[in-house]
C-alpha atoms as a PDB file:
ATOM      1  CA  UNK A   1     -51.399  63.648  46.894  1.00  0.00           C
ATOM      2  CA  UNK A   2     -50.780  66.070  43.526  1.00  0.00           C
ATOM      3  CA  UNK A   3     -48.295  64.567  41.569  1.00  0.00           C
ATOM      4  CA  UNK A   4     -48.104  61.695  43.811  1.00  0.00           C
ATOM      5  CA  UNK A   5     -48.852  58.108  41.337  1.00  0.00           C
ATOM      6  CA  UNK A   6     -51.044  55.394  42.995  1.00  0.00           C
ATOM      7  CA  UNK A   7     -48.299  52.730  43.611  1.00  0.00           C
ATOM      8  CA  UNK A   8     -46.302  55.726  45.714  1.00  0.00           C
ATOM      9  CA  UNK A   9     -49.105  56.083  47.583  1.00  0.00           C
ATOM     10  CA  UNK A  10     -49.444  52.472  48.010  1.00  0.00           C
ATOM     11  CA  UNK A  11     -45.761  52.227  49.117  1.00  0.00           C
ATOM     12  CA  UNK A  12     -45.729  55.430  51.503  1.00  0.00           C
ATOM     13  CA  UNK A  13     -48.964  53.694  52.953  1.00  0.00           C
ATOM     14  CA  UNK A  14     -47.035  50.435  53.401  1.00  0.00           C
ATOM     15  CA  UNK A  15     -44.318  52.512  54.935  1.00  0.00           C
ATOM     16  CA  UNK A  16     -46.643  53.828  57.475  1.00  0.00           C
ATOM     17  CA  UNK A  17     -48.594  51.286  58.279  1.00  0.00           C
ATOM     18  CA  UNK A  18     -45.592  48.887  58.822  1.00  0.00           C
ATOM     19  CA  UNK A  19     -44.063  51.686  61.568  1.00  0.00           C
ATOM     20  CA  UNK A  20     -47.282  51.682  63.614  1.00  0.00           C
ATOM     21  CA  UNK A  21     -46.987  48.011  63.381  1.00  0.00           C
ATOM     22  CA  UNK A  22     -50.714  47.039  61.789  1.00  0.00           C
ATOM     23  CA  UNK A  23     -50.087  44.155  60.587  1.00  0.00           C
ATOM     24  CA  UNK A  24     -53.460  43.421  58.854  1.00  0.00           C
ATOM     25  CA  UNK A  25     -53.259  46.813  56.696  1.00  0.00           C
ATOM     26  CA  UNK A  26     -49.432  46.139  56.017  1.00  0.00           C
ATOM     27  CA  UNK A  27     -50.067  42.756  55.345  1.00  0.00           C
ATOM     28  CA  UNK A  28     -52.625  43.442  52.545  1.00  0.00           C
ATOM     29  CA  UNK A  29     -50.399  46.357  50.869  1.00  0.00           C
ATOM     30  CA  UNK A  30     -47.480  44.024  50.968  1.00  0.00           C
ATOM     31  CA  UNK A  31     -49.505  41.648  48.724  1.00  0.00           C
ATOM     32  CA  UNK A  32     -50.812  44.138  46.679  1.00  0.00           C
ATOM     33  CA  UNK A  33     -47.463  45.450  46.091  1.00  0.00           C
ATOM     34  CA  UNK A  34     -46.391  41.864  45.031  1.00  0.00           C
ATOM     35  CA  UNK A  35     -49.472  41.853  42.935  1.00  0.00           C
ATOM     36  CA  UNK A  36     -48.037  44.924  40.818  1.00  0.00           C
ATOM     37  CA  UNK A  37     -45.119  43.987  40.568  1.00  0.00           C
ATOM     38  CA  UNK A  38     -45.765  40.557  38.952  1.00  0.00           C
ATOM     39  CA  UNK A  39     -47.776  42.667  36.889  1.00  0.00           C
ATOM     40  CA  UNK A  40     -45.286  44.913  35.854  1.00  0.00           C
ATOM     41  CA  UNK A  41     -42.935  41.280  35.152  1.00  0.00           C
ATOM     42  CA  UNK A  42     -45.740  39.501  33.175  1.00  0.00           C
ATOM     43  CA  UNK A  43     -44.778  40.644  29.701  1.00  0.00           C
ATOM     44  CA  UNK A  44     -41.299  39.950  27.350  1.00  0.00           C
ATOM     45  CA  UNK A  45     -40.371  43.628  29.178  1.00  0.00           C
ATOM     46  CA  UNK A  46     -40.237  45.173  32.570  1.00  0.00           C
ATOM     47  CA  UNK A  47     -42.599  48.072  32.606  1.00  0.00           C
ATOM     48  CA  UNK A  48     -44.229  50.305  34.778  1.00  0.00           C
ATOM     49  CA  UNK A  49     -47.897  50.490  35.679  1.00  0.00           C
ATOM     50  CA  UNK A  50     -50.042  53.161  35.101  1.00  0.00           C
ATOM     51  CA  UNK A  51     -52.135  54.342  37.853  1.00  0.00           C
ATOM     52  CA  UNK A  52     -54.974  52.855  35.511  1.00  0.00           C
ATOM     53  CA  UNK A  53     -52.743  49.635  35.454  1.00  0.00           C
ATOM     54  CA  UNK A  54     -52.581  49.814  39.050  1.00  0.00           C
ATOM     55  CA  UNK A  55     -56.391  50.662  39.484  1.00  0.00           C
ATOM     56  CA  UNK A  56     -57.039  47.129  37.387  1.00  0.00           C
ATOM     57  CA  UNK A  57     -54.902  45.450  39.619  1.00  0.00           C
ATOM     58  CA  UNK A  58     -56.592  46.418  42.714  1.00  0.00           C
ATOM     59  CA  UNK A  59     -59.751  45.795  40.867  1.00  0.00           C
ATOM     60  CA  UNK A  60     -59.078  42.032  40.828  1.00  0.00           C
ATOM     61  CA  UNK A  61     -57.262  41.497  43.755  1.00  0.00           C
ATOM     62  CA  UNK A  62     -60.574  43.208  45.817  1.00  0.00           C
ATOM     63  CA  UNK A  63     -62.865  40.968  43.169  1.00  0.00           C
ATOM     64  CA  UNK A  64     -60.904  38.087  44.626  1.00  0.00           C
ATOM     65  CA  UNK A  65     -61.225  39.178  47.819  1.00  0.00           C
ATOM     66  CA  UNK A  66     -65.184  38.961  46.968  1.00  0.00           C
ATOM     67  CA  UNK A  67     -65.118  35.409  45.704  1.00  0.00           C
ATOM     68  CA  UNK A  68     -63.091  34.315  48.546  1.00  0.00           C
ATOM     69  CA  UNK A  69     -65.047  35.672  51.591  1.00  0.00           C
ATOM     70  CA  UNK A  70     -68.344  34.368  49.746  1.00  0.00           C
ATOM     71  CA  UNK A  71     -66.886  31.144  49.033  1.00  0.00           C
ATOM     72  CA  UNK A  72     -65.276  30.652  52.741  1.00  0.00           C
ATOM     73  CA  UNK A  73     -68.855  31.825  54.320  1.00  0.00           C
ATOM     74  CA  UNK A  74     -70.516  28.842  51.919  1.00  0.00           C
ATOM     75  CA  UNK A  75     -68.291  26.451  53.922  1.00  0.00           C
ATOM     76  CA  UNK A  76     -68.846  27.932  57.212  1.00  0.00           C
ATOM     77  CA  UNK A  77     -65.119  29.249  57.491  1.00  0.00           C
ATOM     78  CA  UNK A  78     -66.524  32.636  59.286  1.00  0.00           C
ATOM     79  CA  UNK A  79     -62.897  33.019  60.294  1.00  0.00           C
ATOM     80  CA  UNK A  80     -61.148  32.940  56.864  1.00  0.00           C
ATOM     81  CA  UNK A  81     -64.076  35.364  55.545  1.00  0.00           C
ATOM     82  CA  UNK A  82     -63.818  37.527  57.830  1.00  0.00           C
ATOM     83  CA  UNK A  83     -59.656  37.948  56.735  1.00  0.00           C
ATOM     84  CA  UNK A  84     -60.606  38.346  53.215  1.00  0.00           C
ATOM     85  CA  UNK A  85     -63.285  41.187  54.326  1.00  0.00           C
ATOM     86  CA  UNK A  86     -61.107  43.068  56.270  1.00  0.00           C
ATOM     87  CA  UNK A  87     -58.109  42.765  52.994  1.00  0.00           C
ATOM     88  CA  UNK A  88     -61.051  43.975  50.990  1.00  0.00           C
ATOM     89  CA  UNK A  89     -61.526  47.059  53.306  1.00  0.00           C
ATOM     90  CA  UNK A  90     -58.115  48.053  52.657  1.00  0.00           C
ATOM     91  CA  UNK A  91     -58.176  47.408  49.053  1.00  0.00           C
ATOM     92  CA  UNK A  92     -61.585  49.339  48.676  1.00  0.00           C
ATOM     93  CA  UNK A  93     -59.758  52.686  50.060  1.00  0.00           C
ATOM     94  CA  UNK A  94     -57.752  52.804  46.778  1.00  0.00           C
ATOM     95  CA  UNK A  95     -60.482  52.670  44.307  1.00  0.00           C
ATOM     96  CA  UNK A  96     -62.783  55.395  43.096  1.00  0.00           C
ATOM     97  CA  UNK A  97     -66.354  55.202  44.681  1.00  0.00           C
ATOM     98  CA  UNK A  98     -68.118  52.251  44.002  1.00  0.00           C
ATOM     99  CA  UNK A  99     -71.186  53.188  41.511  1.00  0.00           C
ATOM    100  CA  UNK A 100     -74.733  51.984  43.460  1.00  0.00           C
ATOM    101  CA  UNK A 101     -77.025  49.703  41.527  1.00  0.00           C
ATOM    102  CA  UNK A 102     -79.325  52.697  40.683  1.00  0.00           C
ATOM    103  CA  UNK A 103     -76.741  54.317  38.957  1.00  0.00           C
ATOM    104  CA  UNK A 104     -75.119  51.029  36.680  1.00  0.00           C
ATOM    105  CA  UNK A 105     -78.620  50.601  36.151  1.00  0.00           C
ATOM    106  CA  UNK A 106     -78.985  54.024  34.944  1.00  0.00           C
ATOM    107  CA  UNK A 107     -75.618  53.954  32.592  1.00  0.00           C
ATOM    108  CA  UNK A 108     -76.918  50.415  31.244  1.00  0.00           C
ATOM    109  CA  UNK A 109     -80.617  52.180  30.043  1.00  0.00           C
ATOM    110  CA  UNK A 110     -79.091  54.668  28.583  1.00  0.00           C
ATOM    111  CA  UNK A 111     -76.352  52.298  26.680  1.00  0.00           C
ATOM    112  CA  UNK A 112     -78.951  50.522  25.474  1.00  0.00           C
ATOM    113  CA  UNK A 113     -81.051  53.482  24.377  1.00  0.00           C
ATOM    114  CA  UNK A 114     -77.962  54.730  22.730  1.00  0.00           C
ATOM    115  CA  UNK A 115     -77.175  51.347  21.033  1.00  0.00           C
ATOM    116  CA  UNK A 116     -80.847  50.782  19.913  1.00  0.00           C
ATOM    117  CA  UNK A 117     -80.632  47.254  21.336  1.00  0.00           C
ATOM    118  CA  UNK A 118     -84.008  47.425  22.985  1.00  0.00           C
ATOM    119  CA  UNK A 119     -85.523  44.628  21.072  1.00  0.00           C
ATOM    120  CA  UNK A 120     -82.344  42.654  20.122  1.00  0.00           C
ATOM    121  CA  UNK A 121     -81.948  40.590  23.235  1.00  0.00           C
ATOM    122  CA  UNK A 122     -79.288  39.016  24.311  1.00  0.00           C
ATOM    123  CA  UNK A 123     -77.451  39.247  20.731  1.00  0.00           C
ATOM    124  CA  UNK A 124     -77.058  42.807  22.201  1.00  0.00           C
ATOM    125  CA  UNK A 125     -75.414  42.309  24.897  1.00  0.00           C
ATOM    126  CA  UNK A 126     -71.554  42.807  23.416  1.00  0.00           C
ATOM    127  CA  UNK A 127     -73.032  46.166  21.787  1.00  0.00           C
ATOM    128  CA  UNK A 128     -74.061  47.512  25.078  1.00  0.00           C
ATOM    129  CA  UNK A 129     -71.466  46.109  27.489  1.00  0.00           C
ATOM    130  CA  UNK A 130     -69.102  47.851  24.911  1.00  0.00           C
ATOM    131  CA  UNK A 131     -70.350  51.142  25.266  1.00  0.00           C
ATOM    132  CA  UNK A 132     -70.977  50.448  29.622  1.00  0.00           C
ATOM    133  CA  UNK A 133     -67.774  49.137  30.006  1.00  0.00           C
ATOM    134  CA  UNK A 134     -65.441  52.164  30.018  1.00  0.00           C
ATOM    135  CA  UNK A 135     -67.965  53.820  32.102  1.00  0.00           C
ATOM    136  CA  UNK A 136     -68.211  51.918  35.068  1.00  0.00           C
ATOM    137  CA  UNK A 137     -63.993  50.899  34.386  1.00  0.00           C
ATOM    138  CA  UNK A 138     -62.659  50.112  37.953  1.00  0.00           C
ATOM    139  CA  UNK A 139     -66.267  51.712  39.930  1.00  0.00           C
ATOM    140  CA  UNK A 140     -68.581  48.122  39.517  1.00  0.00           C
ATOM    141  CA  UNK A 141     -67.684  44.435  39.864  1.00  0.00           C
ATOM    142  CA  UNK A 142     -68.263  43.393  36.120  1.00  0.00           C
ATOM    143  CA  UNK A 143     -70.425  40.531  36.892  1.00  0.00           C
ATOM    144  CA  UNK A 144     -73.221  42.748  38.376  1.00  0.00           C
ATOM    145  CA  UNK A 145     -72.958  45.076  35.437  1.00  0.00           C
ATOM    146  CA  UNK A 146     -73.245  41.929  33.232  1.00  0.00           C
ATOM    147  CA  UNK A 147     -76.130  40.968  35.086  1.00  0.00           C
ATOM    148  CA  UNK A 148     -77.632  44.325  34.880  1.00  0.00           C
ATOM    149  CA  UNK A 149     -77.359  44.036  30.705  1.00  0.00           C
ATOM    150  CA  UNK A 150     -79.237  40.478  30.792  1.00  0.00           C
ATOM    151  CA  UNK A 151     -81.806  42.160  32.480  1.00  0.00           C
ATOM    152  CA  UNK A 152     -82.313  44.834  30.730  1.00  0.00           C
ATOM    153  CA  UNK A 153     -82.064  43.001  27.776  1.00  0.00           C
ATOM    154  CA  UNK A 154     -83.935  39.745  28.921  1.00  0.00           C
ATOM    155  CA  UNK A 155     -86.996  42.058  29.666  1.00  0.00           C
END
């Protein structure tokens, strides 16, 4: 994959899944592909993503993914959460590993160690998300390292 970018890879996997006809995988990269794209459209310009543009894309399309499955199951639509699982699978395979709550709990401690916002509360919280943020970039669902900060913070 040296020198390959992440939306190549993306495409040749589209390409391949598409010839051994697997519809669910080439169904989710085609979206995903339309997701970049109408990235890469958004602004005044045309431009081309970065594989950190690319990564932030996937990042909210598998956050969606989330919401939707969670959602669905809350209105007993096992079928529809079930699709949105298995999209997620295939989403999940292009992100870095996931970090486990031990470890955003870790990076949090020490941002707020580092930040001195031990006592401050919740008036800390842009301090230390601030300083999380780039660390976890594209490895944790924000709103669980958000919820890690209030805790930390709240206690």
């Amino acid at each position: 994959m040296a020198g390959m970018g992440l939306k190549d890879q993306l495409r040749t996997d589209l390409t391949t899944a598409m010839k051994a006809r697997d519809k669910e995988t080439s169904g989710t990269l085609r979206m995903i592909m339309t997701a970049i794209g109408a990235a890469e459209v958004a602004g005044k310009d045309r431009v081309e993503l970065s594989d950190e543009q690319v990564l932030a894309v996937l990042t909210t399309e598998a956050k969606k993914r989330r919401e939707a499955a969670a959602a669905f199951d809350e209105g007993g639509r096992a079928d529809m959460a079930d699709k949105e699982r298995s999209e997620l699978a295939v989403i999940v395979t292009y992100l870095p590993e996931q970090l486990t709550e031990d470890e955003i709990a870790k990076i949090v401690a020490d941002a707020v160690e580092k930040t001195g916002a031990a006592g401050e509360g919740m008036r800390a919280m842009g301090k230390v998300m601030g300083l999380v943020q780039p660390q976890v970039k594209g490895r944790a669902d924000g709103s669980i390292v958000a919820a890690e900060v209030k805790k930390q913070l709240g206690s």
